[in-house]
C-alpha atoms as a PDB file:
ATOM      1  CA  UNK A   1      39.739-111.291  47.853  1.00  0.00           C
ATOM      2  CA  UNK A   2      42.369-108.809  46.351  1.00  0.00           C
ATOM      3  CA  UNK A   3      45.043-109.965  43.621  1.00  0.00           C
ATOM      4  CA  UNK A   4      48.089-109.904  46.267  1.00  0.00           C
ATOM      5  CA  UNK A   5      46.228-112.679  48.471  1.00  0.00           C
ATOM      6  CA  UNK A   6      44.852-114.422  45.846  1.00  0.00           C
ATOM      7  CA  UNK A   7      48.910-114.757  44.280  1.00  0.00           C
ATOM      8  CA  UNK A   8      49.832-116.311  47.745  1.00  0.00           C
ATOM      9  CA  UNK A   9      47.562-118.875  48.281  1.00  0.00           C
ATOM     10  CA  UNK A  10      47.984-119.691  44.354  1.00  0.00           C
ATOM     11  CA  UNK A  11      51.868-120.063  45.426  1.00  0.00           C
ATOM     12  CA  UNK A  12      51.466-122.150  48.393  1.00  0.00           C
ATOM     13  CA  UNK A  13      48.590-124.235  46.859  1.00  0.00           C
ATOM     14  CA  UNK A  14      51.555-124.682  44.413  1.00  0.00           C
ATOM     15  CA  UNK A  15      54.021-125.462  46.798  1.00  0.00           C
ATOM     16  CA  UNK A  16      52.063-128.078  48.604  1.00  0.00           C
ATOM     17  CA  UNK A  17      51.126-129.575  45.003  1.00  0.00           C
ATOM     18  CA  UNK A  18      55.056-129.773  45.269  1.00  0.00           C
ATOM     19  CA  UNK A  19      55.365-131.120  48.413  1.00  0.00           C
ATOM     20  CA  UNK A  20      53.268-133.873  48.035  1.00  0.00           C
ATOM     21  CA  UNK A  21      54.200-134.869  44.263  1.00  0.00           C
ATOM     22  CA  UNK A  22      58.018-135.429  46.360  1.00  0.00           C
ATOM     23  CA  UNK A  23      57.082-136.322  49.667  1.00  0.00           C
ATOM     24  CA  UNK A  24      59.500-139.202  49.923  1.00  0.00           C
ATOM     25  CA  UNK A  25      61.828-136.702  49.095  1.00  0.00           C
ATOM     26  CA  UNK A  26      60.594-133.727  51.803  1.00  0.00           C
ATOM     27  CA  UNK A  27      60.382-136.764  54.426  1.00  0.00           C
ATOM     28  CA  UNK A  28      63.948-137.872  54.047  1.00  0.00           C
ATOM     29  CA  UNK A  29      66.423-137.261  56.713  1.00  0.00           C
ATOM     30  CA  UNK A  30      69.235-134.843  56.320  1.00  0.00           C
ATOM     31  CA  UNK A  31      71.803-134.027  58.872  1.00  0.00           C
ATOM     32  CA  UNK A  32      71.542-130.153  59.728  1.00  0.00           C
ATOM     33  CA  UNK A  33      73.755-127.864  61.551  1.00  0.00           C
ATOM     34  CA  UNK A  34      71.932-124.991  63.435  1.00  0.00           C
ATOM     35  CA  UNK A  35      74.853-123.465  64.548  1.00  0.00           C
ATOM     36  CA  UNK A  36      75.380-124.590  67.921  1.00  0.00           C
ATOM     37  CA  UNK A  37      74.597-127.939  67.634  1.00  0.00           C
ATOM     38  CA  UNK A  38      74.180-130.738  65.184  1.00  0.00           C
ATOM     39  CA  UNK A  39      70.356-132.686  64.090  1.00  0.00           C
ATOM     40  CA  UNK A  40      69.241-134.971  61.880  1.00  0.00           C
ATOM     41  CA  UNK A  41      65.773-134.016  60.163  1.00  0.00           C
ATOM     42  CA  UNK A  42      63.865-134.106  57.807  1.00  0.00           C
ATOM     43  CA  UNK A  43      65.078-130.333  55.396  1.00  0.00           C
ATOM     44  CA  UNK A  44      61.971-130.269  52.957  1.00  0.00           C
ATOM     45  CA  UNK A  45      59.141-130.052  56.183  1.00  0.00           C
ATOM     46  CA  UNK A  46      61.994-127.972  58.115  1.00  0.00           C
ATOM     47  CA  UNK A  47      61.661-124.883  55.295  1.00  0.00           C
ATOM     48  CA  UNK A  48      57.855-126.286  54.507  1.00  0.00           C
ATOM     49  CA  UNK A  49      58.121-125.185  58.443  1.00  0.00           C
ATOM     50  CA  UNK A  50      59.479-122.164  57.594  1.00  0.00           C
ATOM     51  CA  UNK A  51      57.502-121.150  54.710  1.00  0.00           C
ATOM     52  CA  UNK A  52      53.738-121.427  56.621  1.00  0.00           C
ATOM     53  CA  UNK A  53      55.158-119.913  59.339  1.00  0.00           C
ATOM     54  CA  UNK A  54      56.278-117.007  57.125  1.00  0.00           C
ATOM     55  CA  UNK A  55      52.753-117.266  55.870  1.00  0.00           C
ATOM     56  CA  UNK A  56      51.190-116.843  59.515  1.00  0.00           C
ATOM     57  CA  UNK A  57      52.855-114.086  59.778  1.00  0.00           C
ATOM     58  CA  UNK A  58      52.339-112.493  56.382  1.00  0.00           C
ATOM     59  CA  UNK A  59      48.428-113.371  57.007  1.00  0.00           C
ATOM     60  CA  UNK A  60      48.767-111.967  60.420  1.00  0.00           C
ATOM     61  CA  UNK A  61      50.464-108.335  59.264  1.00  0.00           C
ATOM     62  CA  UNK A  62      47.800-107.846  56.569  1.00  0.00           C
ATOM     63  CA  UNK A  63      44.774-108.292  58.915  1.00  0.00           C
ATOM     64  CA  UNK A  64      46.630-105.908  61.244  1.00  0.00           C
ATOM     65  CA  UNK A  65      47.278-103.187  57.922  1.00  0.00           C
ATOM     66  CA  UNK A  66      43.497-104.080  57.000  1.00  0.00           C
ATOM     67  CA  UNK A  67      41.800-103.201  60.285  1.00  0.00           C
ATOM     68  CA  UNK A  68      44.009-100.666  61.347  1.00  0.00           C
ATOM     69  CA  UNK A  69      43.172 -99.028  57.568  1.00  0.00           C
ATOM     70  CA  UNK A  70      39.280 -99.642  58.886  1.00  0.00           C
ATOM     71  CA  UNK A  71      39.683 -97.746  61.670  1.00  0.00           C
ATOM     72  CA  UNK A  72      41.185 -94.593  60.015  1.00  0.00           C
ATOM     73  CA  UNK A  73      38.870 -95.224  57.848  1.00  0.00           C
ATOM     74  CA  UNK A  74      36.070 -95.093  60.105  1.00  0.00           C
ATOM     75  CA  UNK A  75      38.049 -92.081  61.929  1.00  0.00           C
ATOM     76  CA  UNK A  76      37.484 -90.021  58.543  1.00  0.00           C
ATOM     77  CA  UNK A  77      33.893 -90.527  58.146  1.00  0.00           C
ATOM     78  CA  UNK A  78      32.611 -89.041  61.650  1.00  0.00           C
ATOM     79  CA  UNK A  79      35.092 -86.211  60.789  1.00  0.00           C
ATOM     80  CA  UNK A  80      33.692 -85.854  57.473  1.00  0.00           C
ATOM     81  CA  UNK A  81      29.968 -86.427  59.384  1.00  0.00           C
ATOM     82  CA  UNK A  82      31.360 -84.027  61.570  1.00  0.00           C
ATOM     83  CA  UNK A  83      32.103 -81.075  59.306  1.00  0.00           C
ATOM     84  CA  UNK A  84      29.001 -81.712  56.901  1.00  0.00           C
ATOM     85  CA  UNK A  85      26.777 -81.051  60.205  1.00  0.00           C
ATOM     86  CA  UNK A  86      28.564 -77.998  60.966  1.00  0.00           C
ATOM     87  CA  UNK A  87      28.372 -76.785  57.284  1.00  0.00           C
ATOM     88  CA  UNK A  88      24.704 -77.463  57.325  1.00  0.00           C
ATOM     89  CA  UNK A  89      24.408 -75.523  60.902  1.00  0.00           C
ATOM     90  CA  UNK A  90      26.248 -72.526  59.091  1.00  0.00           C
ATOM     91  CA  UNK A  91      23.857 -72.082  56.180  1.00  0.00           C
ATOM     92  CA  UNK A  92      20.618 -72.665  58.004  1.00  0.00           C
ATOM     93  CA  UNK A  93      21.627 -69.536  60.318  1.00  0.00           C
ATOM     94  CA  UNK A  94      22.927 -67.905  57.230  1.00  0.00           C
ATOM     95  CA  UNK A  95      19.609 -68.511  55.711  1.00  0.00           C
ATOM     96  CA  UNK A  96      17.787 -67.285  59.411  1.00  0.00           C
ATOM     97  CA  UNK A  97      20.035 -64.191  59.026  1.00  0.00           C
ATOM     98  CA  UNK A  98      19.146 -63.711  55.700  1.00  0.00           C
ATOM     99  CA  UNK A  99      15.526 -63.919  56.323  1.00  0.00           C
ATOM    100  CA  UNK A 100      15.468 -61.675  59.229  1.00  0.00           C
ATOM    101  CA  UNK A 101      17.369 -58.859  57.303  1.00  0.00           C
ATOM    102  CA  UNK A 102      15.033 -58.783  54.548  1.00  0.00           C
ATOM    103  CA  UNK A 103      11.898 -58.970  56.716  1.00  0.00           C
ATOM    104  CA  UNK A 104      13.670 -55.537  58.436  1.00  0.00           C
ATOM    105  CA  UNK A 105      14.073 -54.092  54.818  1.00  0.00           C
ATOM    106  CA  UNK A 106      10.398 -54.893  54.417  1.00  0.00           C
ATOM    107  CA  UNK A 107       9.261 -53.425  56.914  1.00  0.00           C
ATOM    108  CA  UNK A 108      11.284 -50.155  56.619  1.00  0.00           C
ATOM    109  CA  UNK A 109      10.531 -49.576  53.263  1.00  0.00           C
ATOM    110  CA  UNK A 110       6.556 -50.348  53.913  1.00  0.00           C
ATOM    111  CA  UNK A 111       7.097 -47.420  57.046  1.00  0.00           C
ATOM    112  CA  UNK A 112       8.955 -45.448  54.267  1.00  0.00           C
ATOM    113  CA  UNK A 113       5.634 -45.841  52.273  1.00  0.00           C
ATOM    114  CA  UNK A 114       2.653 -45.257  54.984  1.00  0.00           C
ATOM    115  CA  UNK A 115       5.296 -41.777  55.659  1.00  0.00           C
ATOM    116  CA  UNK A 116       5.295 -40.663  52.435  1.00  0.00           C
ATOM    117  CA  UNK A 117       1.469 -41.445  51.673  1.00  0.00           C
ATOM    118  CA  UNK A 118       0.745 -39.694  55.159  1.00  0.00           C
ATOM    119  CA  UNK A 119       2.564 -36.608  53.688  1.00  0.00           C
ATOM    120  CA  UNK A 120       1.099 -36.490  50.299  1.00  0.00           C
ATOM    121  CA  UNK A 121      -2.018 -37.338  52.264  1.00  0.00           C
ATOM    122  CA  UNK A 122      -1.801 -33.907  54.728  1.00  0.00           C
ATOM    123  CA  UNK A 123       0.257 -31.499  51.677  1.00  0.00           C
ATOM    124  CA  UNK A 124      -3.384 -32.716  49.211  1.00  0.00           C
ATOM    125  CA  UNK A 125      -5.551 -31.615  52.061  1.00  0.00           C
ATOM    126  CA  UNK A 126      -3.731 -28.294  52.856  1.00  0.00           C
ATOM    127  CA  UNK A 127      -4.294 -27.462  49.354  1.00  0.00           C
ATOM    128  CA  UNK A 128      -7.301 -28.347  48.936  1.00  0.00           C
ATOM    129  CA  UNK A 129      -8.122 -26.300  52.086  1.00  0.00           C
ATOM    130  CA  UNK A 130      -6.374 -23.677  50.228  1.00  0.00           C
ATOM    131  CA  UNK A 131      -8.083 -24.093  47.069  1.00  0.00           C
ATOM    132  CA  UNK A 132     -11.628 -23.938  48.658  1.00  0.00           C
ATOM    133  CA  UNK A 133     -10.840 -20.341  50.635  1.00  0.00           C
ATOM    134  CA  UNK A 134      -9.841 -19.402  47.109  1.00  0.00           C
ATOM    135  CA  UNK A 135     -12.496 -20.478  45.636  1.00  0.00           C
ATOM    136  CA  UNK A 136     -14.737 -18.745  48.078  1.00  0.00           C
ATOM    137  CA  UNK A 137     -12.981 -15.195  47.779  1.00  0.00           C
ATOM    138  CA  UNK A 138     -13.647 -15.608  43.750  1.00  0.00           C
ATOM    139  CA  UNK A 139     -17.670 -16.747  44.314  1.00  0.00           C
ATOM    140  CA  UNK A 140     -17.719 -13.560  46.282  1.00  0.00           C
ATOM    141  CA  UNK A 141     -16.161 -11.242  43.431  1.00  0.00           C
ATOM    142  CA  UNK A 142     -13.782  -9.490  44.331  1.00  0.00           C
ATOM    143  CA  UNK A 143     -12.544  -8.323  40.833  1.00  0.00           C
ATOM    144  CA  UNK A 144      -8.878  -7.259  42.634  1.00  0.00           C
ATOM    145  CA  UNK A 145      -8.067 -10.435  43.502  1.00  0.00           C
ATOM    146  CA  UNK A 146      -9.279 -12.307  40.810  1.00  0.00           C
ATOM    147  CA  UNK A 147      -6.272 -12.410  39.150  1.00  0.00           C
ATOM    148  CA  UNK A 148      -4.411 -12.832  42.241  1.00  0.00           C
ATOM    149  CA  UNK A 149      -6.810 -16.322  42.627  1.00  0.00           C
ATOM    150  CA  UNK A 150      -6.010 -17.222  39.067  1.00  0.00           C
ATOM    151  CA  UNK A 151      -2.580 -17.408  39.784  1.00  0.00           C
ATOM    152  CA  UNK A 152      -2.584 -19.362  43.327  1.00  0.00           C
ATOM    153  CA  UNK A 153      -4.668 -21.802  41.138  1.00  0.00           C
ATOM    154  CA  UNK A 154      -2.175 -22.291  38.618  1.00  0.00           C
ATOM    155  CA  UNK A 155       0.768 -22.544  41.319  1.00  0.00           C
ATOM    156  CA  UNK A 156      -1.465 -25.218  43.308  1.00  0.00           C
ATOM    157  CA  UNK A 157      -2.534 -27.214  40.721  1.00  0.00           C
ATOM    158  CA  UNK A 158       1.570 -26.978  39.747  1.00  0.00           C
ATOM    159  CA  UNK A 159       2.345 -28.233  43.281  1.00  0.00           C
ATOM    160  CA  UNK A 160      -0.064 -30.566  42.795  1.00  0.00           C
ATOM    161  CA  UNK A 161       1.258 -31.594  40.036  1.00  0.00           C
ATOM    162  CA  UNK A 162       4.641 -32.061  41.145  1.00  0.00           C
ATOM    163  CA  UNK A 163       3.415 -33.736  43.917  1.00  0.00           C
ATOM    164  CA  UNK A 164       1.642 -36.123  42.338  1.00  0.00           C
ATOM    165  CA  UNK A 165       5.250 -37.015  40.181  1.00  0.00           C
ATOM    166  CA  UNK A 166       7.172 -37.485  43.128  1.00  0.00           C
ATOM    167  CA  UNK A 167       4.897 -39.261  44.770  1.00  0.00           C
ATOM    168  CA  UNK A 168       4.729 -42.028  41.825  1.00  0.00           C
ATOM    169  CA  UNK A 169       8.577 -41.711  41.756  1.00  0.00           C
ATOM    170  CA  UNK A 170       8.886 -42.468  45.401  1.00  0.00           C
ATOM    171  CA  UNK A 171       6.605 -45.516  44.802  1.00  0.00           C
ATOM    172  CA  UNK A 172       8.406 -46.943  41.871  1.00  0.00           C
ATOM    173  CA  UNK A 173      11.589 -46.648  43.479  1.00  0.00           C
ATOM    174  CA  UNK A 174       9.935 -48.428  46.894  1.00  0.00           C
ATOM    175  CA  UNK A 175       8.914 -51.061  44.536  1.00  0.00           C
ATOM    176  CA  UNK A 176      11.828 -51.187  42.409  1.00  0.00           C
ATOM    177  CA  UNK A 177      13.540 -51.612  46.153  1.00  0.00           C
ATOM    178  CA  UNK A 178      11.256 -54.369  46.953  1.00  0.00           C
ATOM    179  CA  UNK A 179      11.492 -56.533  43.876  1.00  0.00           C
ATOM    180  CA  UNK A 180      15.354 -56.543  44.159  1.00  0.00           C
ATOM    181  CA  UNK A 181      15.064 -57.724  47.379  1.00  0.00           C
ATOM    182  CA  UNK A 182      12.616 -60.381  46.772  1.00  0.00           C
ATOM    183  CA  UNK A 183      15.124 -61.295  43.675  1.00  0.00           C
ATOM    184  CA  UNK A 184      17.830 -61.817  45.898  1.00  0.00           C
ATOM    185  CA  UNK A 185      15.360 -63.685  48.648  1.00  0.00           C
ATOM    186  CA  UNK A 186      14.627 -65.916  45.235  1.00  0.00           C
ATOM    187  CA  UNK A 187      18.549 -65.971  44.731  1.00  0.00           C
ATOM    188  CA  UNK A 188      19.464 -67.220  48.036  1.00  0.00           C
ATOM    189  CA  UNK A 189      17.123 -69.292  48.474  1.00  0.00           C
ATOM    190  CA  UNK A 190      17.664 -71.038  44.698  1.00  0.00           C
END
């Protein structure tokens, strides 16, 4: 019970306390003009009349400002049901979206990977097909192009060396490429 209907039955449990402490007096009859006519009645249960009357009505516009509150009331929570659900709808396909783009970046960068190996792979071959016709032309002497040999060596085994460094470079950027996106998997996801 709020304070405003608790102050109005207070006053009218007052005002019946009233009433009956002077009944005698509320019972009397009085002679009262109602404008068109004349009457003779009792004035103190004429305005005690008026006053629950005024009371019915009083009760009967706050039950109508109560459930018509209820209803707007109600009105706001299956919009605010409403909107949640579609908020939840947007960052589950967010989340799908999400997933699906960093499954492609996966996969690219693993195809980016198996390339790369594949051509380190075929490059390592070709010089060590190279490296064993060289190695054949020195087991059979030729003093000419010894030297000659000696140098292809030292230009393969620089290839191969430089290879070898971009190869690792290529790999630690694939994997520096595949931890950020796993952090930011982690990150959306968190």
């Amino acid at each position: 019970m709020n304070i405003r209907t608790l102050t109005v039955v207070l006053v009218l449990g007052l005002l019946l306390l009233f009433a009956g402490l002077n009944w005698q007096a509320f019972t009397a009859p009085t002679p009262l003009n109602l404008l068109f006519t004349r009457v003779e009645a009792p004035l103190g249960l004429v305005m005690l009349g008026v006053v629950l009357v005024l009371t019915l009505l009083y009760v009967l516009f706050s039950l109508g400002v109560e459930a018509s509150a209820l209803l707007e009331v109600r009105r706001y929570a299956r919009e605010l049901y409403q909107v949640r659900k579609q908020l939840e709808d947007a960052e589950a396909s967010r989340f799908t979206e999400l997933k699906r783009y960093l499954e492609g970046a996966f996969a690219q960068l693993d195809e980016a990977l198996s390339r790369h190996e594949k051509e380190v792979g075929a490059r390592a071959e070709a010089l060590l097909d190279r490296i064993a016709e060289l190695e054949r032309a020195l087991a059979e002497g030729e003093e000419a192009t010894l030297a000659a040999v000696k140098e292809e060596f030292e230009r393969l085994f620089t290839q191969i060396e430089t290879l070898k460094l971009q190869h690792r470079e290529i790999g630690q950027k694939i994997e520096a490429a595949a931890e950020r996106l796993r952090a930011e998997l982690r990150e959306s996801q968190g």
